[in-house]
C-alpha atoms as a PDB file:
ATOM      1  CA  UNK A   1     -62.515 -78.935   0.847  1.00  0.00           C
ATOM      2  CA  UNK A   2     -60.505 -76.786  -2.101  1.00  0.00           C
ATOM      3  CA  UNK A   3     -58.325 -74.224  -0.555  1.00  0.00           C
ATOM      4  CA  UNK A   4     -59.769 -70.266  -1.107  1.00  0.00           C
ATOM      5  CA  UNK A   5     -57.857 -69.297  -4.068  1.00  0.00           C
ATOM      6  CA  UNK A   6     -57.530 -65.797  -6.013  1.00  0.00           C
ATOM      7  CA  UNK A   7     -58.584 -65.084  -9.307  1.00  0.00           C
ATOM      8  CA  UNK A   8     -57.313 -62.199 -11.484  1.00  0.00           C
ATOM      9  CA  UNK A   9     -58.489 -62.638 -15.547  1.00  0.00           C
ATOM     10  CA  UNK A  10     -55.919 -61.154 -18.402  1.00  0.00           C
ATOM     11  CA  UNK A  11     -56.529 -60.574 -21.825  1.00  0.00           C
ATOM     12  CA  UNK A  12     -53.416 -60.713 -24.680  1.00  0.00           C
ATOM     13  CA  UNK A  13     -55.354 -57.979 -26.393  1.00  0.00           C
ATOM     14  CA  UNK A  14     -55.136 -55.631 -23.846  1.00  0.00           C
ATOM     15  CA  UNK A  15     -51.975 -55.953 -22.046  1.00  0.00           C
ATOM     16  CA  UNK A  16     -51.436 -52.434 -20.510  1.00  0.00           C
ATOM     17  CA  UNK A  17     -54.747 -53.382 -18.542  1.00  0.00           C
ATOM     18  CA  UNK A  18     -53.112 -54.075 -15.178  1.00  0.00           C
ATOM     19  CA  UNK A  19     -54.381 -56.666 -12.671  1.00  0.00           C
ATOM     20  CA  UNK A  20     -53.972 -56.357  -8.837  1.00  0.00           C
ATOM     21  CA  UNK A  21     -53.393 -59.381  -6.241  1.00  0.00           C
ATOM     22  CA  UNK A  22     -53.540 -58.774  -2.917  1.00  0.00           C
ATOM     23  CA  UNK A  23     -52.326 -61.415  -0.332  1.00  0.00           C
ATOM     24  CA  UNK A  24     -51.093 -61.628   3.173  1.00  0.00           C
ATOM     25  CA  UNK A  25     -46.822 -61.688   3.913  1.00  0.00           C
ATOM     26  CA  UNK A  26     -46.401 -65.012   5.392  1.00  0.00           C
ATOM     27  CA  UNK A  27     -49.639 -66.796   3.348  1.00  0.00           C
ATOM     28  CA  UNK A  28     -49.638 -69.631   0.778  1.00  0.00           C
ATOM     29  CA  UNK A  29     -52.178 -68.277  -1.620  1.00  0.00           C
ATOM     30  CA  UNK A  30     -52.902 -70.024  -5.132  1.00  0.00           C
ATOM     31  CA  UNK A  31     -53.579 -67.796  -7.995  1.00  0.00           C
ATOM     32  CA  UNK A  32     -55.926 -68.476 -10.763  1.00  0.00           C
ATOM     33  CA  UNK A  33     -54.519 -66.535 -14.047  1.00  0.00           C
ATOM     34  CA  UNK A  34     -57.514 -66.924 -16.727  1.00  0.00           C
ATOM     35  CA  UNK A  35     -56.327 -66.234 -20.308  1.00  0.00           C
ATOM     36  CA  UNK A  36     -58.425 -64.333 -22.832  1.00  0.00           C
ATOM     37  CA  UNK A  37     -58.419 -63.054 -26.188  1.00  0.00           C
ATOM     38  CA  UNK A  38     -60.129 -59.909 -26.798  1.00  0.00           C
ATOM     39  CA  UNK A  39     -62.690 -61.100 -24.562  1.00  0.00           C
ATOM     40  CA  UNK A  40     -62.905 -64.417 -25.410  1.00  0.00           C
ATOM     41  CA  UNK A  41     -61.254 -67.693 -23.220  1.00  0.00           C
ATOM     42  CA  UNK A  42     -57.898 -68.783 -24.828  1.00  0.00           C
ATOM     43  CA  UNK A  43     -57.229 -72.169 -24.304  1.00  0.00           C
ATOM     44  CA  UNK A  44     -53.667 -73.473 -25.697  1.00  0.00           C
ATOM     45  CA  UNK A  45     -54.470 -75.773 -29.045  1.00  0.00           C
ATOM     46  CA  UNK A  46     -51.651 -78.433 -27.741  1.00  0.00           C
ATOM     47  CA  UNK A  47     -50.504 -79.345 -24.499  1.00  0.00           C
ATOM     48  CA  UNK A  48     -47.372 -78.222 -24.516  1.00  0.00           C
ATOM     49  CA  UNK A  49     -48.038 -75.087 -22.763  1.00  0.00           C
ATOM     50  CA  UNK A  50     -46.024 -73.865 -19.556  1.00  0.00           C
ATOM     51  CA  UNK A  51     -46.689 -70.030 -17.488  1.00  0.00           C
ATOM     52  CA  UNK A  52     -44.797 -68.418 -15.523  1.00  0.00           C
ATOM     53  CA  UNK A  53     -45.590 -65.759 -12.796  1.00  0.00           C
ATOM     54  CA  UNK A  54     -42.922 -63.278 -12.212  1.00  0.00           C
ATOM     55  CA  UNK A  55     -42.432 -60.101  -9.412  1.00  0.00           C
ATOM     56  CA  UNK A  56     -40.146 -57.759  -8.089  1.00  0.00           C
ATOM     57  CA  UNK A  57     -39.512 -54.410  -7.170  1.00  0.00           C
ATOM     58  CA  UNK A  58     -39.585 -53.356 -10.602  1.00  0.00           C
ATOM     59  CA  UNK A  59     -39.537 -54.444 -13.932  1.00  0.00           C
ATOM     60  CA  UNK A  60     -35.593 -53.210 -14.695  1.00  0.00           C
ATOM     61  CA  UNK A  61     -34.363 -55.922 -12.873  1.00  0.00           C
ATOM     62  CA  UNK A  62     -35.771 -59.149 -13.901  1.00  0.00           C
ATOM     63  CA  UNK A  63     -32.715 -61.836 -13.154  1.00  0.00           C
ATOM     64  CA  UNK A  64     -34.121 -60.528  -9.079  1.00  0.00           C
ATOM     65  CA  UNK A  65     -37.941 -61.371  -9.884  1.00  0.00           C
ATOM     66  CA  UNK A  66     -39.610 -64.095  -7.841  1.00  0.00           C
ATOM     67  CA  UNK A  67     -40.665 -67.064  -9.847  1.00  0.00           C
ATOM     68  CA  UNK A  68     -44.120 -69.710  -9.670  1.00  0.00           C
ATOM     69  CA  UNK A  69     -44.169 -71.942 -12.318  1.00  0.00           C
ATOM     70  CA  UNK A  70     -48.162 -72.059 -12.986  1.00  0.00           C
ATOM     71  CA  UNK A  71     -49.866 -75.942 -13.693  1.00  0.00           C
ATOM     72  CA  UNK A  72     -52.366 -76.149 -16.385  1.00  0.00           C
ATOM     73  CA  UNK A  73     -56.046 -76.259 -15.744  1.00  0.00           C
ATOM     74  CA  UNK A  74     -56.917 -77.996 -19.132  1.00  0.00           C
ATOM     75  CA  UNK A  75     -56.073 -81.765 -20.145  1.00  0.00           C
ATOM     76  CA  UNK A  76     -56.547 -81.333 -24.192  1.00  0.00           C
ATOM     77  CA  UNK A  77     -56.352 -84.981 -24.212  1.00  0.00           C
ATOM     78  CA  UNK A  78     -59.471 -85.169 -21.557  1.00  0.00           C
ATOM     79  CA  UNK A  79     -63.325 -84.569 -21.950  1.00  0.00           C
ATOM     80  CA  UNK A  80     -63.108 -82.667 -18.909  1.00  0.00           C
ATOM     81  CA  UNK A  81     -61.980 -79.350 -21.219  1.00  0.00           C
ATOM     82  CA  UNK A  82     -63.668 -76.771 -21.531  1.00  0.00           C
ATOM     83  CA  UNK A  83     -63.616 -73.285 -22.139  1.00  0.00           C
ATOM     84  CA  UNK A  84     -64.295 -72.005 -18.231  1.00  0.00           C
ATOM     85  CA  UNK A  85     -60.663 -74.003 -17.927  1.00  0.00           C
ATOM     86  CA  UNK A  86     -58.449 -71.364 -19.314  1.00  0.00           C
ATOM     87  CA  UNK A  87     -56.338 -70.870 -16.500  1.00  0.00           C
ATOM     88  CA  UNK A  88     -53.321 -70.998 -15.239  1.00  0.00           C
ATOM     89  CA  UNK A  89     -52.710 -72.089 -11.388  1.00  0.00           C
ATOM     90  CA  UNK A  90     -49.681 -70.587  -9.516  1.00  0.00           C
ATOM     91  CA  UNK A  91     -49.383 -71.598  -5.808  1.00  0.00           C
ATOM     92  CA  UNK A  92     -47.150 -69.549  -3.884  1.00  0.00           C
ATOM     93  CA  UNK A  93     -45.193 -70.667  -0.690  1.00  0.00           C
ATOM     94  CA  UNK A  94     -44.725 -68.648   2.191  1.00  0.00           C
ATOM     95  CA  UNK A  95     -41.228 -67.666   1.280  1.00  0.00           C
ATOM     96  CA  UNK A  96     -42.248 -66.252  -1.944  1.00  0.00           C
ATOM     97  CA  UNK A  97     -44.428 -63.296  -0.358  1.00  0.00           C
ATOM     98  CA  UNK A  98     -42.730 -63.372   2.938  1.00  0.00           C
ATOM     99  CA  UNK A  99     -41.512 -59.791   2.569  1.00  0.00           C
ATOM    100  CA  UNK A 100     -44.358 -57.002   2.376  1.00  0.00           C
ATOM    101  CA  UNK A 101     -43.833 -54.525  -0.444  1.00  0.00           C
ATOM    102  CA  UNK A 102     -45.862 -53.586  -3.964  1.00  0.00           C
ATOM    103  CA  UNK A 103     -44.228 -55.566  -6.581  1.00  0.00           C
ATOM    104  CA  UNK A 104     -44.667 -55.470 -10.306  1.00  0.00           C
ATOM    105  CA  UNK A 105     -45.621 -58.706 -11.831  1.00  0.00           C
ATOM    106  CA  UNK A 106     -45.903 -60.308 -15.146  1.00  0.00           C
ATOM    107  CA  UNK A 107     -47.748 -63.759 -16.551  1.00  0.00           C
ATOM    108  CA  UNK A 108     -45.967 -65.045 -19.544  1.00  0.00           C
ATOM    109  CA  UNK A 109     -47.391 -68.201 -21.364  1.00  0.00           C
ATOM    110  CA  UNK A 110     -44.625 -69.950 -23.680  1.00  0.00           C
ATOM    111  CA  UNK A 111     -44.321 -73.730 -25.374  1.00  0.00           C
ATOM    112  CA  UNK A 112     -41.997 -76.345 -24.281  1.00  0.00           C
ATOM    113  CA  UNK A 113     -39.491 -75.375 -26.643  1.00  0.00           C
ATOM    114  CA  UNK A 114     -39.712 -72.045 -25.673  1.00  0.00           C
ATOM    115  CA  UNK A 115     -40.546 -70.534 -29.459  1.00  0.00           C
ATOM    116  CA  UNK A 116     -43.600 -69.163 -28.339  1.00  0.00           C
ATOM    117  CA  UNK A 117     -43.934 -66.638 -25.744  1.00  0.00           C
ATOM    118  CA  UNK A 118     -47.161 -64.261 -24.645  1.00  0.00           C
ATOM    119  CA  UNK A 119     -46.518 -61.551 -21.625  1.00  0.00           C
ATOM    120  CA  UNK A 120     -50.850 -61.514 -21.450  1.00  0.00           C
ATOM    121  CA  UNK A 121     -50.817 -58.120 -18.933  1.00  0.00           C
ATOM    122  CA  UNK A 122     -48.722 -56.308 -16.686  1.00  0.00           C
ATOM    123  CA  UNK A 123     -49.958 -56.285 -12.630  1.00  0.00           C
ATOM    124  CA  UNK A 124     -49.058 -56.093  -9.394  1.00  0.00           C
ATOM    125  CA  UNK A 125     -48.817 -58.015  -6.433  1.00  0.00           C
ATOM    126  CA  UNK A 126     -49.304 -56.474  -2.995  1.00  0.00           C
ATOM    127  CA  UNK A 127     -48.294 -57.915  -0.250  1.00  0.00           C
ATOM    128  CA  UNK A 128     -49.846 -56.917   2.905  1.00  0.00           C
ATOM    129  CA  UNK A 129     -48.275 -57.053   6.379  1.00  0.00           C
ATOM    130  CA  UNK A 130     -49.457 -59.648   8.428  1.00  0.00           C
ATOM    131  CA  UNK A 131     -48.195 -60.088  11.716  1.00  0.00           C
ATOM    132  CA  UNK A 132     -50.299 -63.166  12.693  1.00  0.00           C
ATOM    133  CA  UNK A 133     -48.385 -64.680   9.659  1.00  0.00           C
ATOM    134  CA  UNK A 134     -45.728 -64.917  11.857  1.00  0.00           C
ATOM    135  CA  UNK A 135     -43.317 -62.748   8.659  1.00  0.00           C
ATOM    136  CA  UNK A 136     -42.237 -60.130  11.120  1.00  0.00           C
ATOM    137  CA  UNK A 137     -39.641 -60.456  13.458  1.00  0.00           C
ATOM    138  CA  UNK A 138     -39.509 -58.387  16.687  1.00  0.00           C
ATOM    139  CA  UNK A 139     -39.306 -54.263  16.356  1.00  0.00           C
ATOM    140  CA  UNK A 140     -35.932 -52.822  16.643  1.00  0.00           C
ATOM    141  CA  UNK A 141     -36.003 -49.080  17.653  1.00  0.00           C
ATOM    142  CA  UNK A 142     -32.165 -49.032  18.128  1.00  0.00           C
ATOM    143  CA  UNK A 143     -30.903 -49.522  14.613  1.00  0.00           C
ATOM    144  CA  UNK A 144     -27.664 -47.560  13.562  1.00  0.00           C
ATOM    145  CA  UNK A 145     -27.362 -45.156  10.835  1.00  0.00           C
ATOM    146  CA  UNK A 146     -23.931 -44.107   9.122  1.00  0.00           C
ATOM    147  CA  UNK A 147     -24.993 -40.729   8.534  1.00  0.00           C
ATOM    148  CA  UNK A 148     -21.485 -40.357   6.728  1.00  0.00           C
ATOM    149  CA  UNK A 149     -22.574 -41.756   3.775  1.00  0.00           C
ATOM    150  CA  UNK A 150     -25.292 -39.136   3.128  1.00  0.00           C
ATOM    151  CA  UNK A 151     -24.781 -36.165   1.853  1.00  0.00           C
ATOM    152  CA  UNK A 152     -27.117 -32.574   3.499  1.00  0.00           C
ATOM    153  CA  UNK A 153     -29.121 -30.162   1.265  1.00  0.00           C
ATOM    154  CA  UNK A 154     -29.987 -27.893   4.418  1.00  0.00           C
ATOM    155  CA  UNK A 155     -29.364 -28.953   8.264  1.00  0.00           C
ATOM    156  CA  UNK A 156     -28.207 -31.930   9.219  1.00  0.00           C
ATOM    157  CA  UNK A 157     -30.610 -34.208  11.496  1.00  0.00           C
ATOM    158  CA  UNK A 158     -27.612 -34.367  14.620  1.00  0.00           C
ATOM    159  CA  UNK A 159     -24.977 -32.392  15.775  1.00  0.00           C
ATOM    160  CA  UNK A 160     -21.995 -33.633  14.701  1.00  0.00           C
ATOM    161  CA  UNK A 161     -20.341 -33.178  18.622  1.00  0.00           C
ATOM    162  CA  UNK A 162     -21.639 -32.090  21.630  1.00  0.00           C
ATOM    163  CA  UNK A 163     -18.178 -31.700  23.256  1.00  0.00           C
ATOM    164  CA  UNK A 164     -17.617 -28.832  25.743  1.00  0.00           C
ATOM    165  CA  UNK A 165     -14.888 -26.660  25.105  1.00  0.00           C
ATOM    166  CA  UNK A 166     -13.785 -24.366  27.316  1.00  0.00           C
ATOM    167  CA  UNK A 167     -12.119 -21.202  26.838  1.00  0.00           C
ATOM    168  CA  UNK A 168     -10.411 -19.829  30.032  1.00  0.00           C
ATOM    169  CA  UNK A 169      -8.838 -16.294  28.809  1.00  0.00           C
ATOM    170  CA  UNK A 170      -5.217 -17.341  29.433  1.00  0.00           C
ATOM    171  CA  UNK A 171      -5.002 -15.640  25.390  1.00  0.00           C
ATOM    172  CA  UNK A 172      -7.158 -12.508  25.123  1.00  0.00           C
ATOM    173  CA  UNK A 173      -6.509 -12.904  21.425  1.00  0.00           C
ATOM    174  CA  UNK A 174      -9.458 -13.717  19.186  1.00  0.00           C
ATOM    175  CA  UNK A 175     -11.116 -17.450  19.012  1.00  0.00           C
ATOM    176  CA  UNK A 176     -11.175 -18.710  15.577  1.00  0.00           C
ATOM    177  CA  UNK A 177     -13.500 -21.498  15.804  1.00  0.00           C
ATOM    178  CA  UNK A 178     -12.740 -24.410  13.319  1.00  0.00           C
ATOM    179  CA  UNK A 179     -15.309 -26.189  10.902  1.00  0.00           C
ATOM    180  CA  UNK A 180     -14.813 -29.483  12.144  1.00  0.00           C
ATOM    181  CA  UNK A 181     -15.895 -28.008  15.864  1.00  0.00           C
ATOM    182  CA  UNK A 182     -20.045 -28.721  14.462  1.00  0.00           C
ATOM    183  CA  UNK A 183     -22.184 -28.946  17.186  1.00  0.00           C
ATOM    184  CA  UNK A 184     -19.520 -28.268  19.936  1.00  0.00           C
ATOM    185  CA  UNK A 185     -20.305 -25.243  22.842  1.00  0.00           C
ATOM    186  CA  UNK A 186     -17.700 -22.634  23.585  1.00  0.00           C
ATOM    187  CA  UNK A 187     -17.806 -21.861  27.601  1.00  0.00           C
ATOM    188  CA  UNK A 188     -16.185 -18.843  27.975  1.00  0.00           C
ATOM    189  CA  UNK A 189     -14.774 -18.134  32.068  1.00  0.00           C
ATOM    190  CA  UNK A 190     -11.528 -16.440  31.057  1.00  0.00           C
ATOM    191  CA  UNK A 191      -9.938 -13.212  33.058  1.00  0.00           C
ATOM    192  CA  UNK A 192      -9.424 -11.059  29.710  1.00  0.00           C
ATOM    193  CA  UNK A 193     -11.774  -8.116  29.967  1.00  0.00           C
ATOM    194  CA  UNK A 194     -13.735  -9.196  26.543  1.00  0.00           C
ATOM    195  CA  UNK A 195     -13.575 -12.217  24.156  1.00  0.00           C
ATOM    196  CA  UNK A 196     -14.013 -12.615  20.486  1.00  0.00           C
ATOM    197  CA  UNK A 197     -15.264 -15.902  18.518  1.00  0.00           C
ATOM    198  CA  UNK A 198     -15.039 -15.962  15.223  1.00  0.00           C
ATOM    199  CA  UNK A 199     -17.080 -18.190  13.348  1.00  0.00           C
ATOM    200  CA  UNK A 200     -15.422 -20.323  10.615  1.00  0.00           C
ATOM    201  CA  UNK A 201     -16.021 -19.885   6.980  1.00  0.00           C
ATOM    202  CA  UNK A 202     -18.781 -21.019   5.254  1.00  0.00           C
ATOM    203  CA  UNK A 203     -18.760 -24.884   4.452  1.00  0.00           C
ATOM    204  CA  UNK A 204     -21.255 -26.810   2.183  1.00  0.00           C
ATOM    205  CA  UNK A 205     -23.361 -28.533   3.187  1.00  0.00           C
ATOM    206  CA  UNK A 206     -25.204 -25.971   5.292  1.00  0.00           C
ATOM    207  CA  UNK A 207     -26.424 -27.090   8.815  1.00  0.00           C
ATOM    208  CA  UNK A 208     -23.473 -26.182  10.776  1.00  0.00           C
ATOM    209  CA  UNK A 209     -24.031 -25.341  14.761  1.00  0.00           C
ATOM    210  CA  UNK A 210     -22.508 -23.600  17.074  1.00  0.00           C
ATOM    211  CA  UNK A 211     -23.479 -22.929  20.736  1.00  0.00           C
ATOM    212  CA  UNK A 212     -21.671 -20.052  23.240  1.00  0.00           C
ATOM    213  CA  UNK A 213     -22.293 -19.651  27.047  1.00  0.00           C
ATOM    214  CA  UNK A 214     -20.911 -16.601  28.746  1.00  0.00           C
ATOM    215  CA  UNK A 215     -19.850 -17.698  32.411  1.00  0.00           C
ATOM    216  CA  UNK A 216     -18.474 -13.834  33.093  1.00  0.00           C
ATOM    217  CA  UNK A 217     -19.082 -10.053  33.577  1.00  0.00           C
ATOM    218  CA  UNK A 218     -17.031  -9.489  29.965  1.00  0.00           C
ATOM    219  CA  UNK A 219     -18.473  -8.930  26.824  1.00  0.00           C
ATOM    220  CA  UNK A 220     -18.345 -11.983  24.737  1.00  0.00           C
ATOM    221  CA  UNK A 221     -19.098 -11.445  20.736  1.00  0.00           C
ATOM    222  CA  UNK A 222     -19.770 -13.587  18.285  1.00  0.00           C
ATOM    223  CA  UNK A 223     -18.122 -12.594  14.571  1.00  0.00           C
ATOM    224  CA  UNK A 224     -18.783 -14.114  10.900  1.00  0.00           C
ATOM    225  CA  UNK A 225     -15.616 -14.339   8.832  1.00  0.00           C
ATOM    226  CA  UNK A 226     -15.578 -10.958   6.220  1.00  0.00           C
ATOM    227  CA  UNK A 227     -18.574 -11.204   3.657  1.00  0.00           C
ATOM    228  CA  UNK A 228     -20.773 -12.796   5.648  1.00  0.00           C
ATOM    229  CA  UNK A 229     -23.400 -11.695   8.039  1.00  0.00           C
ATOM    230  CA  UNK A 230     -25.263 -13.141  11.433  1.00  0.00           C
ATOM    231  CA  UNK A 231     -28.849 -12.170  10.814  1.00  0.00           C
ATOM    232  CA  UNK A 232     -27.889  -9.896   8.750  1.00  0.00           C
ATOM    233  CA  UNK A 233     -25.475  -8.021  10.890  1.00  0.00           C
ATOM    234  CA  UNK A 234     -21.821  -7.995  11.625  1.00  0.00           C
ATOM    235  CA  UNK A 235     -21.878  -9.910  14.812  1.00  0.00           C
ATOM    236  CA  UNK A 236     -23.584  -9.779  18.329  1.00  0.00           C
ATOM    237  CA  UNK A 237     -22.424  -9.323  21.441  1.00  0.00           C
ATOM    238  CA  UNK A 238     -23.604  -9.920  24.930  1.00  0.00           C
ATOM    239  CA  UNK A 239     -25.257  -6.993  26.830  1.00  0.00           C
ATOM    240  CA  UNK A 240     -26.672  -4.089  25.015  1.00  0.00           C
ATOM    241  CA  UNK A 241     -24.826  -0.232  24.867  1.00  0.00           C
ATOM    242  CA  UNK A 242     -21.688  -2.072  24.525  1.00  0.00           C
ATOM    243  CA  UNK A 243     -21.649  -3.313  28.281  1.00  0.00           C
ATOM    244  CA  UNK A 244     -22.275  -6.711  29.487  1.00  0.00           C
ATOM    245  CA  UNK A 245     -24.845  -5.975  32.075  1.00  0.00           C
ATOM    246  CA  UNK A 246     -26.423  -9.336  31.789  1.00  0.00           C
ATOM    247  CA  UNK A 247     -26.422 -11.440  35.038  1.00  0.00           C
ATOM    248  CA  UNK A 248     -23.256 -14.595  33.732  1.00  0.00           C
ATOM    249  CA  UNK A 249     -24.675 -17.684  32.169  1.00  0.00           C
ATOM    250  CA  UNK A 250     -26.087 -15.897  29.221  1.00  0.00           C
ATOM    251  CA  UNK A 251     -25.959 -17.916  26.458  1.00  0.00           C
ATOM    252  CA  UNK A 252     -26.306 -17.559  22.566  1.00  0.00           C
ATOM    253  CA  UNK A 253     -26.443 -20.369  19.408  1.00  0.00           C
ATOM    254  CA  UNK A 254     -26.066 -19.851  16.101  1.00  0.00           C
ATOM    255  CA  UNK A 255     -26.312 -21.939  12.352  1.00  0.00           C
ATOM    256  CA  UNK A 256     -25.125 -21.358   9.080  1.00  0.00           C
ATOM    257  CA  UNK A 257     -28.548 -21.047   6.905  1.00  0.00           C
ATOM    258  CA  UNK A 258     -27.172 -20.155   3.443  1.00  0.00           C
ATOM    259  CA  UNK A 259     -23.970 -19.739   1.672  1.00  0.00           C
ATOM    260  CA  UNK A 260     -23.248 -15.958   2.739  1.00  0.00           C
ATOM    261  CA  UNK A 261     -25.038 -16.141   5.965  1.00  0.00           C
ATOM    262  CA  UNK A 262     -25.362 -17.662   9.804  1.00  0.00           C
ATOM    263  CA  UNK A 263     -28.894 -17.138  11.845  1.00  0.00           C
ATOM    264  CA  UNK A 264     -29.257 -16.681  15.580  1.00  0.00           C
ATOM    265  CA  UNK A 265     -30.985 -20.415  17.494  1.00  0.00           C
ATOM    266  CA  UNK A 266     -33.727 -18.441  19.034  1.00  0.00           C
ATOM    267  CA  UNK A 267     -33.519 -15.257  20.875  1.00  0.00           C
ATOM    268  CA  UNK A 268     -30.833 -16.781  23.251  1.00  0.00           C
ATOM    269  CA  UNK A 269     -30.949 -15.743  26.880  1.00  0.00           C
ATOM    270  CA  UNK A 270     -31.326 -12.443  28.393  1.00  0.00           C
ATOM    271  CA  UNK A 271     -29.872  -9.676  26.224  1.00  0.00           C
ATOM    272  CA  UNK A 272     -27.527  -9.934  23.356  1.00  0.00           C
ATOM    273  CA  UNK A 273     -27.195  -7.076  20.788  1.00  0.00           C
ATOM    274  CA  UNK A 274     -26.754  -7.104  16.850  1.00  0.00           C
ATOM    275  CA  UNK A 275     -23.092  -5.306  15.812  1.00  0.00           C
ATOM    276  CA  UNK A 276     -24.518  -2.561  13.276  1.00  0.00           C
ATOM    277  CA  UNK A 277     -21.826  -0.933  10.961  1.00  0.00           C
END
């Protein structure tokens, strides 16, 4: 019995008229290329005719195609040619389609010596996933990103650290939080009456997150640096008529959202009120 084979007809005279093949990653499918000219079967006058199918991810890079040399259907020396034998047969190994993907793909005809060529039609070849094919290996769900080497038009997908710092009060002077502190929370259990953090600047790109819990009966408050606002106000502090009458463990996060500007995470907890000029 002849193995199932796939059959895909091209035409010199109309080369932008694409073919499709579709096989299964992990198969060993034969193509049949059948050559025409304007409609009518091309057979080569001599024997000395040689194809070649060619795919890859694109056609910029052609020294990365995938190459099947094709065998000749006809025997110009035989009685057995005939017109309904213009083709060319590729047959593909497993390892040529073993990864699954849309590739383009080209059929050029050329003569031994290779001073005759004829690209007959651009296609594709689609390769479908197969797992029965045995092409996949098992899932991994635990592969590792470097997220370093991208670069963020809006927030980031992770917090840079999740490291606790905590801010006892032995200064009563003002926090100045730095940039690289991205995704770190500020617990704040000091003695002084009130405490100050003060965001950073501004960095690009935007994303960066900042998280505050108030362990205390003081006022904590939350400042942009000058020309900058926190949705759209100065700053906010914990409690509202400038007393902390929330119960401790209110808590408060914030992002930078644009270039000028830092939002509120939510509502926070309990009560914390916008600094108005």
């Amino acid at each position: 019995m002849a193995s199932p084979y796939f059959k895909v007809k091209l035409d010199i005279q109309h080369p932008r008229r694409q073919f499709h093949i579709y096989v299964h990653s992990g198969d060993t499918p034969v193509i049949r290329a059948y050559m025409y000219e304007d409609g009518e079967p091309w057979v080569p006058t001599v024997d000395s005719y040689e194809a070649t199918l060619g795919f890859g991810e694109d056609y910029e890079f052609s020294t990365s195609l995938v190459t099947v040399d094709g065998v000749a259907s006809y025997d110009l020396s035989s009685s057995s040619s005939s017109e309904d034998m213009n083709f060319f047969k590729f047959i593909m190994t497993s390892a040529d389609i073993a990864t699954p993907g849309d590739y383009y793909c080209q059929i050029m005809v050329k003569n031994n010596a290779d001073t005759e060529r004829f690209v007959f039609t651009d296609g594709y070849v689609h390769v479908i996933p197969s797992p029965i094919g045995g092409s996949y290996s098992d899932l991994i769900l635990t592969g590792v990103v470097n997220w370093s080497n991208n670069t963020y038009i809006g927030v980031s997908p992770y917090l840079i650290s999740t490291e606790i710092i905590t801010v006892d009060g032995s200064s009563c002077d003002e926090y100045v939080i730095d940039a690289d502190d991205n995704g770190k929370t500020f617990v704040y259990t000091g003695t002084c009456l009130d405490k100050t953090f003060r965001l950073p600047a501004v960095t690009t790109p935007l994303g960066a997150y900042y998280r505050f819990l108030n362990l205390t009966t003081h006022i904590v408050t939350i400042l942009p640096q000058s020309g900058t606002l926190l949705d759209g106000f100065r700053g906010i502090y914990s409690g509202e008529g400038g007393v902390n009458n929330n119960p401790a463990y209110s808590r408060m996060a914030v992002q930078q959202s644009s270039a000028t500007a830092w939002n509120v995470d939510g509502a926070g907890r309990l009560i914390w009120t916008y600094l108005e000029d």
